[in-house]
C-alpha atoms as a PDB file:
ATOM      1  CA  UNK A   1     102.998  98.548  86.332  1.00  0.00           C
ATOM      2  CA  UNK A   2     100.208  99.032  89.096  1.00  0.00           C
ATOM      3  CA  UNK A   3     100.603 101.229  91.848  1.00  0.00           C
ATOM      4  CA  UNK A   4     100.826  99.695  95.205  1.00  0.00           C
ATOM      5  CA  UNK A   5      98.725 100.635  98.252  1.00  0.00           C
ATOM      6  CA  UNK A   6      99.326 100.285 101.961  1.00  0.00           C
ATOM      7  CA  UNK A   7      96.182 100.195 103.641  1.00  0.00           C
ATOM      8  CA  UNK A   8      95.907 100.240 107.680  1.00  0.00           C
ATOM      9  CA  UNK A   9      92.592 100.512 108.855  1.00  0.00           C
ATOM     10  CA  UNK A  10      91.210  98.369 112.248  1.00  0.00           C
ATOM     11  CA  UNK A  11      87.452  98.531 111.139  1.00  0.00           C
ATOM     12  CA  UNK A  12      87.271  95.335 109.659  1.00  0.00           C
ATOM     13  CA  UNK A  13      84.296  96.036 107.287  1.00  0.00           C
ATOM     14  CA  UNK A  14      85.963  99.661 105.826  1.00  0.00           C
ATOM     15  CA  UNK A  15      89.367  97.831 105.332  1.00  0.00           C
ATOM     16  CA  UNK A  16      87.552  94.675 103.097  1.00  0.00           C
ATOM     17  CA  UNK A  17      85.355  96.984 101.726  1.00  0.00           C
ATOM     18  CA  UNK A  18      88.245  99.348 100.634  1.00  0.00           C
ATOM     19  CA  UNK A  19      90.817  96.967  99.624  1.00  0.00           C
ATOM     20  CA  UNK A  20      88.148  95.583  97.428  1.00  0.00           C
ATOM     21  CA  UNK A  21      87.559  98.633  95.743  1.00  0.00           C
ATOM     22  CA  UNK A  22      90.850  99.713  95.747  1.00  0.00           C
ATOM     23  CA  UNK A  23      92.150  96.361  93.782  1.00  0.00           C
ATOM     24  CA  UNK A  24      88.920  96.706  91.197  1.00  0.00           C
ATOM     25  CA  UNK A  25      90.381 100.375  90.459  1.00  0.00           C
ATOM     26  CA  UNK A  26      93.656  98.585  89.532  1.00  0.00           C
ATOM     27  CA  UNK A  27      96.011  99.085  92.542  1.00  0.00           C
ATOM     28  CA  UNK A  28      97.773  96.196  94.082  1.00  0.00           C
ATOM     29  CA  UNK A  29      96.700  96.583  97.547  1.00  0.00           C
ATOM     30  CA  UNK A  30      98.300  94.951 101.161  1.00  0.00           C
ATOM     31  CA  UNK A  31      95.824  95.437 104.136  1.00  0.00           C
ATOM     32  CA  UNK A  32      96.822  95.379 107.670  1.00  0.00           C
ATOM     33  CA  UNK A  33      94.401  96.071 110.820  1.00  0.00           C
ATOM     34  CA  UNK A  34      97.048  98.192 112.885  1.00  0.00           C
ATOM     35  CA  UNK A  35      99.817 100.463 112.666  1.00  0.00           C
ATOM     36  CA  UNK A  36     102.140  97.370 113.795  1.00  0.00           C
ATOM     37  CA  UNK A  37     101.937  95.630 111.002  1.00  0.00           C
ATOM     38  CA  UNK A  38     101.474  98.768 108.617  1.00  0.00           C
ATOM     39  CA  UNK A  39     105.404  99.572 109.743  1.00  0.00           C
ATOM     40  CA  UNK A  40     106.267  95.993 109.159  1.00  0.00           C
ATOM     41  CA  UNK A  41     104.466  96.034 105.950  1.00  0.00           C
ATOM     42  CA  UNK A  42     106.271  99.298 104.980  1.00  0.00           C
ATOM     43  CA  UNK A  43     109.838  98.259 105.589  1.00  0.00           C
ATOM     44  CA  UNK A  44     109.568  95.085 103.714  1.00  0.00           C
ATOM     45  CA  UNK A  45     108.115  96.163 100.809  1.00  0.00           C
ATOM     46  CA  UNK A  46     108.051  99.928 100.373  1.00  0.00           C
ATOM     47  CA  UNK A  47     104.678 100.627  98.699  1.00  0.00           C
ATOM     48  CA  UNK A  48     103.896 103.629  96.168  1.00  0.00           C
ATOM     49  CA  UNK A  49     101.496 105.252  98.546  1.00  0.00           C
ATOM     50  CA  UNK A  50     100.027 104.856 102.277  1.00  0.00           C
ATOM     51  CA  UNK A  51      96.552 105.195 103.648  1.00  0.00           C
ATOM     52  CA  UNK A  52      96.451 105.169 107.589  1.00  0.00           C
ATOM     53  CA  UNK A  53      93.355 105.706 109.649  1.00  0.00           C
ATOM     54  CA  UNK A  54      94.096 107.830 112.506  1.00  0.00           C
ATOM     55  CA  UNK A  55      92.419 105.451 114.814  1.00  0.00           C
ATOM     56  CA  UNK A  56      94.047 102.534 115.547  1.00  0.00           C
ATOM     57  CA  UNK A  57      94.947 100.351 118.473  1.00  0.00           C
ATOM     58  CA  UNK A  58      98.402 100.327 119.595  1.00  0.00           C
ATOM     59  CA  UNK A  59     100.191 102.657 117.356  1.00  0.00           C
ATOM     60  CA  UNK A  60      97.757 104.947 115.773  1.00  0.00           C
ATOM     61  CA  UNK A  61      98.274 106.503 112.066  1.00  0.00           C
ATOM     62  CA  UNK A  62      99.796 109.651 113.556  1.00  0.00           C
ATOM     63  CA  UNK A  63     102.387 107.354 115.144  1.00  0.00           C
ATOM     64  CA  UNK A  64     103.183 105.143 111.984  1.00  0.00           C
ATOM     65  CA  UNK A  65     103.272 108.184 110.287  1.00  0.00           C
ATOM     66  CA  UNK A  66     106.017 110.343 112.525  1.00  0.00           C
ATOM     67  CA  UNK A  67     108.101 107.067 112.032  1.00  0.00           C
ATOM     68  CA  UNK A  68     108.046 107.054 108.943  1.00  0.00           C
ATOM     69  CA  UNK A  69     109.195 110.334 108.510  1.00  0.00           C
ATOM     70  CA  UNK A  70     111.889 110.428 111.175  1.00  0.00           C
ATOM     71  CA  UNK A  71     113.297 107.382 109.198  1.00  0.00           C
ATOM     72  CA  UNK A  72     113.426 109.802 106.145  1.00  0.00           C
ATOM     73  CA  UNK A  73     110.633 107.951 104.455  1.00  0.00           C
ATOM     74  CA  UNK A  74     109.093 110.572 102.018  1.00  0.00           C
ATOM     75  CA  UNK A  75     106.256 107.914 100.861  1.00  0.00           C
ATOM     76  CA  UNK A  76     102.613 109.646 100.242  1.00  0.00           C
ATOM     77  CA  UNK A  77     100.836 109.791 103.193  1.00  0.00           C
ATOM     78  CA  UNK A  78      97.273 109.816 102.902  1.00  0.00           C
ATOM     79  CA  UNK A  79      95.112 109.693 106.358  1.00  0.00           C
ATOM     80  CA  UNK A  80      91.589 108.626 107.029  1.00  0.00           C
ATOM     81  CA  UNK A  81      90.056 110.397 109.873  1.00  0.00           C
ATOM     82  CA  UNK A  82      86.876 110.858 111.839  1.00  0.00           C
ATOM     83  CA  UNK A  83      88.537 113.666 113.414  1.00  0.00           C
ATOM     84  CA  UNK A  84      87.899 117.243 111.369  1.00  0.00           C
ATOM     85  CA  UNK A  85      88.853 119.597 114.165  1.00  0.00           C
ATOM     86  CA  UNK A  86      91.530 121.788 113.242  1.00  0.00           C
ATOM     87  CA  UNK A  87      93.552 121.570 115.995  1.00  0.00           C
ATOM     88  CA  UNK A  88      93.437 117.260 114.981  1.00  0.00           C
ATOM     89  CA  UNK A  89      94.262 118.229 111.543  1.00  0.00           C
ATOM     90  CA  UNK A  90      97.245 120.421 112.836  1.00  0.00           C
ATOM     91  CA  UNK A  91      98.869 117.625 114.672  1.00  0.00           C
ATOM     92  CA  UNK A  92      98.200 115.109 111.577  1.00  0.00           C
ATOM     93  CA  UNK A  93     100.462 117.913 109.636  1.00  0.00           C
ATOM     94  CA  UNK A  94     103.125 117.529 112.239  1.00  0.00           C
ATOM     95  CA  UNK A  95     103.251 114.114 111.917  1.00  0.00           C
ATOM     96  CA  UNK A  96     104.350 114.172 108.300  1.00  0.00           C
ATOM     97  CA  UNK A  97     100.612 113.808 106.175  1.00  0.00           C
ATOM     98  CA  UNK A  98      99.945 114.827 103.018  1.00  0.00           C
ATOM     99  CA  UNK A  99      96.416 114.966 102.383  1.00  0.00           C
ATOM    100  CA  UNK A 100      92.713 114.093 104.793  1.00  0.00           C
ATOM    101  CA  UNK A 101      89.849 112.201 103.848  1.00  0.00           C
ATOM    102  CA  UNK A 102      86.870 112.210 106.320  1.00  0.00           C
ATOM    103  CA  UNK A 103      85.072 109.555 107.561  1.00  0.00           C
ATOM    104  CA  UNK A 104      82.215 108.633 105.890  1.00  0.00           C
ATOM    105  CA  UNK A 105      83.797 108.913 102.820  1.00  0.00           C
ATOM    106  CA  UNK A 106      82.753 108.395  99.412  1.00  0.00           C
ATOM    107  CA  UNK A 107      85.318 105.732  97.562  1.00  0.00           C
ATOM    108  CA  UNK A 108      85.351 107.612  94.401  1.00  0.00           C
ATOM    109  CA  UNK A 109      86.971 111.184  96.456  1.00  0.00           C
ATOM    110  CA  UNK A 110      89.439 108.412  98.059  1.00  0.00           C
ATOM    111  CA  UNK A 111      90.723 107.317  94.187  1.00  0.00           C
ATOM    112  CA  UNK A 112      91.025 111.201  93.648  1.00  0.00           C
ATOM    113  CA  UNK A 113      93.159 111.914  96.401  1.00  0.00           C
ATOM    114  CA  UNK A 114      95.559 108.831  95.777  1.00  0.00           C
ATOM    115  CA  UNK A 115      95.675 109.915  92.264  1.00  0.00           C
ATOM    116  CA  UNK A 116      96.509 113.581  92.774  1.00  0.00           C
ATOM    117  CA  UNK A 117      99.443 112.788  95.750  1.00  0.00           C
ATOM    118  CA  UNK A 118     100.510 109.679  93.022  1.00  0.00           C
ATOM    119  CA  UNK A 119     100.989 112.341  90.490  1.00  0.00           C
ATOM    120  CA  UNK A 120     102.908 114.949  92.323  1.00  0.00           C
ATOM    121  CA  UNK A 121     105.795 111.903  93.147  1.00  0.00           C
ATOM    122  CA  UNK A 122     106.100 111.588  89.235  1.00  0.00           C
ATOM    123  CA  UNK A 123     107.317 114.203  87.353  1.00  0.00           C
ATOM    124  CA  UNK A 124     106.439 115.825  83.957  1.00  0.00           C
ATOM    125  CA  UNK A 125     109.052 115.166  80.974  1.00  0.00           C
ATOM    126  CA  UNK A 126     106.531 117.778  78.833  1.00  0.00           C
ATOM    127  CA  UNK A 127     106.182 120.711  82.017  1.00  0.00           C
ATOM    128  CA  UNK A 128     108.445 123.144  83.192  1.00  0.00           C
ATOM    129  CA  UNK A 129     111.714 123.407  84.409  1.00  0.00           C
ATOM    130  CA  UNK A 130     110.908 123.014  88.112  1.00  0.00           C
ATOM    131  CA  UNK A 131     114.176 121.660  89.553  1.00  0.00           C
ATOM    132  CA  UNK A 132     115.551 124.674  89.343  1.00  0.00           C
ATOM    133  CA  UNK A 133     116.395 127.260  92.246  1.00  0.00           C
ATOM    134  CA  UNK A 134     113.112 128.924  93.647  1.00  0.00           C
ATOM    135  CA  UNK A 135     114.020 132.462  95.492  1.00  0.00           C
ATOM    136  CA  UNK A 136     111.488 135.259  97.085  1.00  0.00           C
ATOM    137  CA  UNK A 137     112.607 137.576  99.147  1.00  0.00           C
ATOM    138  CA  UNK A 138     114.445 135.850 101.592  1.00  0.00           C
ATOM    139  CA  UNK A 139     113.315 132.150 100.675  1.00  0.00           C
ATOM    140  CA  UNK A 140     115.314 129.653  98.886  1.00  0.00           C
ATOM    141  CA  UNK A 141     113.494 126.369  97.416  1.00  0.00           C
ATOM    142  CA  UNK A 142     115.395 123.515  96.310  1.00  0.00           C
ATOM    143  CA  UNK A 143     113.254 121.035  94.296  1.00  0.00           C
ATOM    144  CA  UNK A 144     115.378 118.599  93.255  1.00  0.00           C
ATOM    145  CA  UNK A 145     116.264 118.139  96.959  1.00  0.00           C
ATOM    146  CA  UNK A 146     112.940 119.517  98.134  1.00  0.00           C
ATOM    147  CA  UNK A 147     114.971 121.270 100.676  1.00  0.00           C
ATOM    148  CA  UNK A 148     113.825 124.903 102.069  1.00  0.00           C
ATOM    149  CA  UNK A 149     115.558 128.047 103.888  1.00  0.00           C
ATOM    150  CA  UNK A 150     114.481 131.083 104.924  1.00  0.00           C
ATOM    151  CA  UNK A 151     117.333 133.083 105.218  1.00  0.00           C
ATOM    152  CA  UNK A 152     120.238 131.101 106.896  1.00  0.00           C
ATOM    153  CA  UNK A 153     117.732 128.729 108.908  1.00  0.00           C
ATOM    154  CA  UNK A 154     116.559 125.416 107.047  1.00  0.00           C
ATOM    155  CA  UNK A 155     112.616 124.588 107.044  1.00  0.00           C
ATOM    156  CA  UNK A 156     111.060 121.646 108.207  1.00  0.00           C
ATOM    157  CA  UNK A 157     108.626 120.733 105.601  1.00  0.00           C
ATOM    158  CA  UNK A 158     105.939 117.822 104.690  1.00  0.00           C
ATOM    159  CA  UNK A 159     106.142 116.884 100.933  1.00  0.00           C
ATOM    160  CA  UNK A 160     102.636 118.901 100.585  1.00  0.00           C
ATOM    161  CA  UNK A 161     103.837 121.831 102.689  1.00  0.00           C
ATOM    162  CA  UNK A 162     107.137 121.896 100.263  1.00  0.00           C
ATOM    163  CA  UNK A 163     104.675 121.818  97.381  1.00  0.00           C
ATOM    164  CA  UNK A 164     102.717 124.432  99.029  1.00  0.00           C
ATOM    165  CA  UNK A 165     105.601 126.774  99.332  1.00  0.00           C
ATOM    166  CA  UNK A 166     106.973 126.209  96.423  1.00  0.00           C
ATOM    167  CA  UNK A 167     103.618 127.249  94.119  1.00  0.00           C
ATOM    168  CA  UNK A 168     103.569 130.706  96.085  1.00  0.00           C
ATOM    169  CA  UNK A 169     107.456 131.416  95.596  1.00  0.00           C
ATOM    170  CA  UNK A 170     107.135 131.104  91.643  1.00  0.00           C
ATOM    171  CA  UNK A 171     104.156 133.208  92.013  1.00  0.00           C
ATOM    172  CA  UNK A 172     105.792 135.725  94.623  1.00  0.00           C
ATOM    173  CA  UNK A 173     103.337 138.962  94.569  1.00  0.00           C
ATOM    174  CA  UNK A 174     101.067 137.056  92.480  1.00  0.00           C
ATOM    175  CA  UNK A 175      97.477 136.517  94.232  1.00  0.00           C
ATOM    176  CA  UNK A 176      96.657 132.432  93.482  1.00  0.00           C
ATOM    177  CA  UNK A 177      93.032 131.832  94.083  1.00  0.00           C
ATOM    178  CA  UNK A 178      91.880 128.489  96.051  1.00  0.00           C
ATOM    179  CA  UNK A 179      90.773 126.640  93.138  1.00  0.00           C
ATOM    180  CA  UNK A 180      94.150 127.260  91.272  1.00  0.00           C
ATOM    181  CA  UNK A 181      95.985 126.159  94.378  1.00  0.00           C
ATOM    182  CA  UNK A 182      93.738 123.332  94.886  1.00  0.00           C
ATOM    183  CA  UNK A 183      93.705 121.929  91.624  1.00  0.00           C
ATOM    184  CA  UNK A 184      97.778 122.493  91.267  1.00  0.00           C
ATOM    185  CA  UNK A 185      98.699 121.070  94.663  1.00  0.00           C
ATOM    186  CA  UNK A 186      95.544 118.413  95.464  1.00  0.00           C
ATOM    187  CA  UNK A 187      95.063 117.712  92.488  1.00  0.00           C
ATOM    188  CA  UNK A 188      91.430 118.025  92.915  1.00  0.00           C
ATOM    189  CA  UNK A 189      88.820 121.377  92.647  1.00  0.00           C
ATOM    190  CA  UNK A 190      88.032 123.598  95.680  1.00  0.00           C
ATOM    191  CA  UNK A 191      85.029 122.505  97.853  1.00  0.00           C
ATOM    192  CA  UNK A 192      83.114 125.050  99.346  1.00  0.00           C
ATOM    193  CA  UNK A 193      83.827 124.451 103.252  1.00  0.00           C
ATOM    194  CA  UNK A 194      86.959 122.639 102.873  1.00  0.00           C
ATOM    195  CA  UNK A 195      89.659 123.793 105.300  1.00  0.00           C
ATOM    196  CA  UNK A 196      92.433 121.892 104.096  1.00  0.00           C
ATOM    197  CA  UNK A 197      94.245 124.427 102.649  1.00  0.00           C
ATOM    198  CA  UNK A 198      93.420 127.040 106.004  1.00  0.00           C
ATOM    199  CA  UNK A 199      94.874 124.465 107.235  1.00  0.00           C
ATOM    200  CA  UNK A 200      98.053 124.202 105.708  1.00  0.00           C
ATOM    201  CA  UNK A 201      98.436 128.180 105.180  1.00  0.00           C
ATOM    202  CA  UNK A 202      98.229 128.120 108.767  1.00  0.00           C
ATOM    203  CA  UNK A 203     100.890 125.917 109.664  1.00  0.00           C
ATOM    204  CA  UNK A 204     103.224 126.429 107.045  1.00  0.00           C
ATOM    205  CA  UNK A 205     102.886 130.087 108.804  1.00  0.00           C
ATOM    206  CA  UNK A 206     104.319 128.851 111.903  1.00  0.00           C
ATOM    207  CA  UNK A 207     107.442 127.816 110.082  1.00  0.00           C
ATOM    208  CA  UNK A 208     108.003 130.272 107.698  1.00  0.00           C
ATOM    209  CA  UNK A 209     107.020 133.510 109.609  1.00  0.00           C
ATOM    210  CA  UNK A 210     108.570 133.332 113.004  1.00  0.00           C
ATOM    211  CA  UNK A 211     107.585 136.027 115.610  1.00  0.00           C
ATOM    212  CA  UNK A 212     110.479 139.255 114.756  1.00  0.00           C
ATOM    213  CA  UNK A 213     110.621 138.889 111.124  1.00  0.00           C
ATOM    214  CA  UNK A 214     108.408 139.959 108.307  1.00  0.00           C
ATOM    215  CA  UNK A 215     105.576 138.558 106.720  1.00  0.00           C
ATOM    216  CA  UNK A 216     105.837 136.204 103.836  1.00  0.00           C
ATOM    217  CA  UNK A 217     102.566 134.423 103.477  1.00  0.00           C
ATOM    218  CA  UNK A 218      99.580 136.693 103.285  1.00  0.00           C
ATOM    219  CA  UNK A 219      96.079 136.166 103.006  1.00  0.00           C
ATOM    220  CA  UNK A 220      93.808 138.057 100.559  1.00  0.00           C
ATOM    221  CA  UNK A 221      90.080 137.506 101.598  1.00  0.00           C
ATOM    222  CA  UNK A 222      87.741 136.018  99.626  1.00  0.00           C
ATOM    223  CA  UNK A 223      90.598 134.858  96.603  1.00  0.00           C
ATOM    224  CA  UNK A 224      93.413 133.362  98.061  1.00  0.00           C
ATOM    225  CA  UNK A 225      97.019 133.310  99.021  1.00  0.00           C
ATOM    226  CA  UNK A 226      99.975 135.269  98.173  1.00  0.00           C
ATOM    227  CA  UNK A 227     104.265 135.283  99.050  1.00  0.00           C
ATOM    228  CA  UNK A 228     105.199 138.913  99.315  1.00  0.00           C
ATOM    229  CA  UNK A 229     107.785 141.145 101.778  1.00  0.00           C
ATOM    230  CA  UNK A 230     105.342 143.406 103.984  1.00  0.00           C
END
C-alpha cells in the first residue's frame, strides 16, 4: 500500500514540481496551496506524513502545525523552510516538527527525509525490545506511550525530541557520536554544517534541565552527546 503525502506549499511551481516527483517516487500525494486547506485536507483524510512550507498565506506551516498537535495529532511533520536561523528553527520545534529541509532543496534529500520519519512510525518485528521502560537517573521513558518524566514532572516532547531522548537514556554514560545519532534518529548520515541536531540538543535542554537541578544532557566536543548525572 503507498504511503500518502500531504503537501502544502503556496509557490505554485515547487508544489507541481514536487507533487510530480513525489507521485513518480510512488507516494500518493494531495496538494494544497495554504495551510487552510492543508487542515481541511488533514482531518478528512489523515495522511501517512505532512510536508508544510513555513511560508504561507493565512495560516502559515508553524500554525497548521501547532494545531495539529494541540489536537493530539502525532502525524510526521516534515517542514520546508527558507528560514535557517536558529532562533526560526527553535520556534518550528515548538510548534510540533520533526525534521527541516531548506529551500533550495534537492528532491532526492526530500525522499530521504520522508523515508527516515516514515520509518521511525513503523516498528521493527526483527529489532529490540524497545517498548519497554527506559530509566536514567531521574528520567523515565515510556515508548509504547511515548510519554516522558523527569522526576515527578511530565515532559512535553515532539515525536523526534522523544526519539532523541530516548537514544541517550539507553545509552546513559555512553558518548553517541553525531553520525550514530544521525543515522539512528534521521535516518540519514551527518552533514558537515548541519545544525539540526544543535538544534534539538538545545531545546530538548530547555525541557529536560530546568534551572536548580542537575545536568542530564551533556555535550562532549568534537564527538557528540551524552545522558549522565553531573
Amino acid at each position: 500500500m503507498r504511503n500518502t503525502v500531504l503537501l502544502a506549499e503556496d509557490d505554485r511551481a515547487i508544489r507541481k514540481s514536487l507533487e510530480r516527483a513525489l507521485t513518480l517516487e510512488g507516494y500518493r500525494v494531495r496538494a494544497v496551496p495554504d495551510g487552510v486547506e492543508a487542515l481541511a485536507a488533514i482531518h478528512q483524510d489523515r495522511p501517512d506524513v505532512v510536508v508544510l512550507d513555513v511560508m504561507m498565506p493565512g495560516i502559515d506551516g508553524l500554525a497548521v502545525c501547532r494545531v495539529l498537535r494541540a489536537e493530539g495529532d502525532r502525524t510526521p511533520v516534515l517542514m520546508l523552510t527558507a528560514r535557517v536561523e536558529i532562533a526560526d528553527r527553535i520556534a518550528g520545534l515548538d510548534a510540533g516538527a520533526d525534521d527541516y529541509v531548506a529551500k533550495p532543496f534537492e528532491v532526492g534529500e526530500v525522499f530521504a527525509r520522508l523515508r527516515a520519519l516514515l520509518r521511525r512510525t513503523v516498528p521493527d518485528p526483527a529489532g529490540p525490545a524497545e517498548d519497554e521502560l527506559v530509566e536514567a537517573a531521574d528520567l523515565r521513558l515510556d515508548p509504547a506511550a511515548r510519554r516522558a518524566w523527569r522526576g515527578e514532572r511530565e515532559l512535553d516532547l515532539t515525536r523526534t525530541e522523544f526519539d532523541l531522548l530516548a537514544l541517550l537514556a539507553r545509552n546513559a554514560g555512553i558518548v553517541l557520536d553525531h553520525s550514530t545519532i544521525y543515522h539512528r534518529i534521521w535516518g540519514y548520515d551527518f552533514e558537515s554544517g548541519s545544525k539540526n541536531l544543535a538544534v534539538y540538543i538545545g531545546y530538548l535542554r530547555r525541557k529536560v534541565d530546568l534551572p536548580g537541578q542537575p545536568q542530564l544532557i551533556h555535550t562532549v566536543r568534537g564527538v557528540g552527546y551524552t545522558v549522565r548525572e553531573s
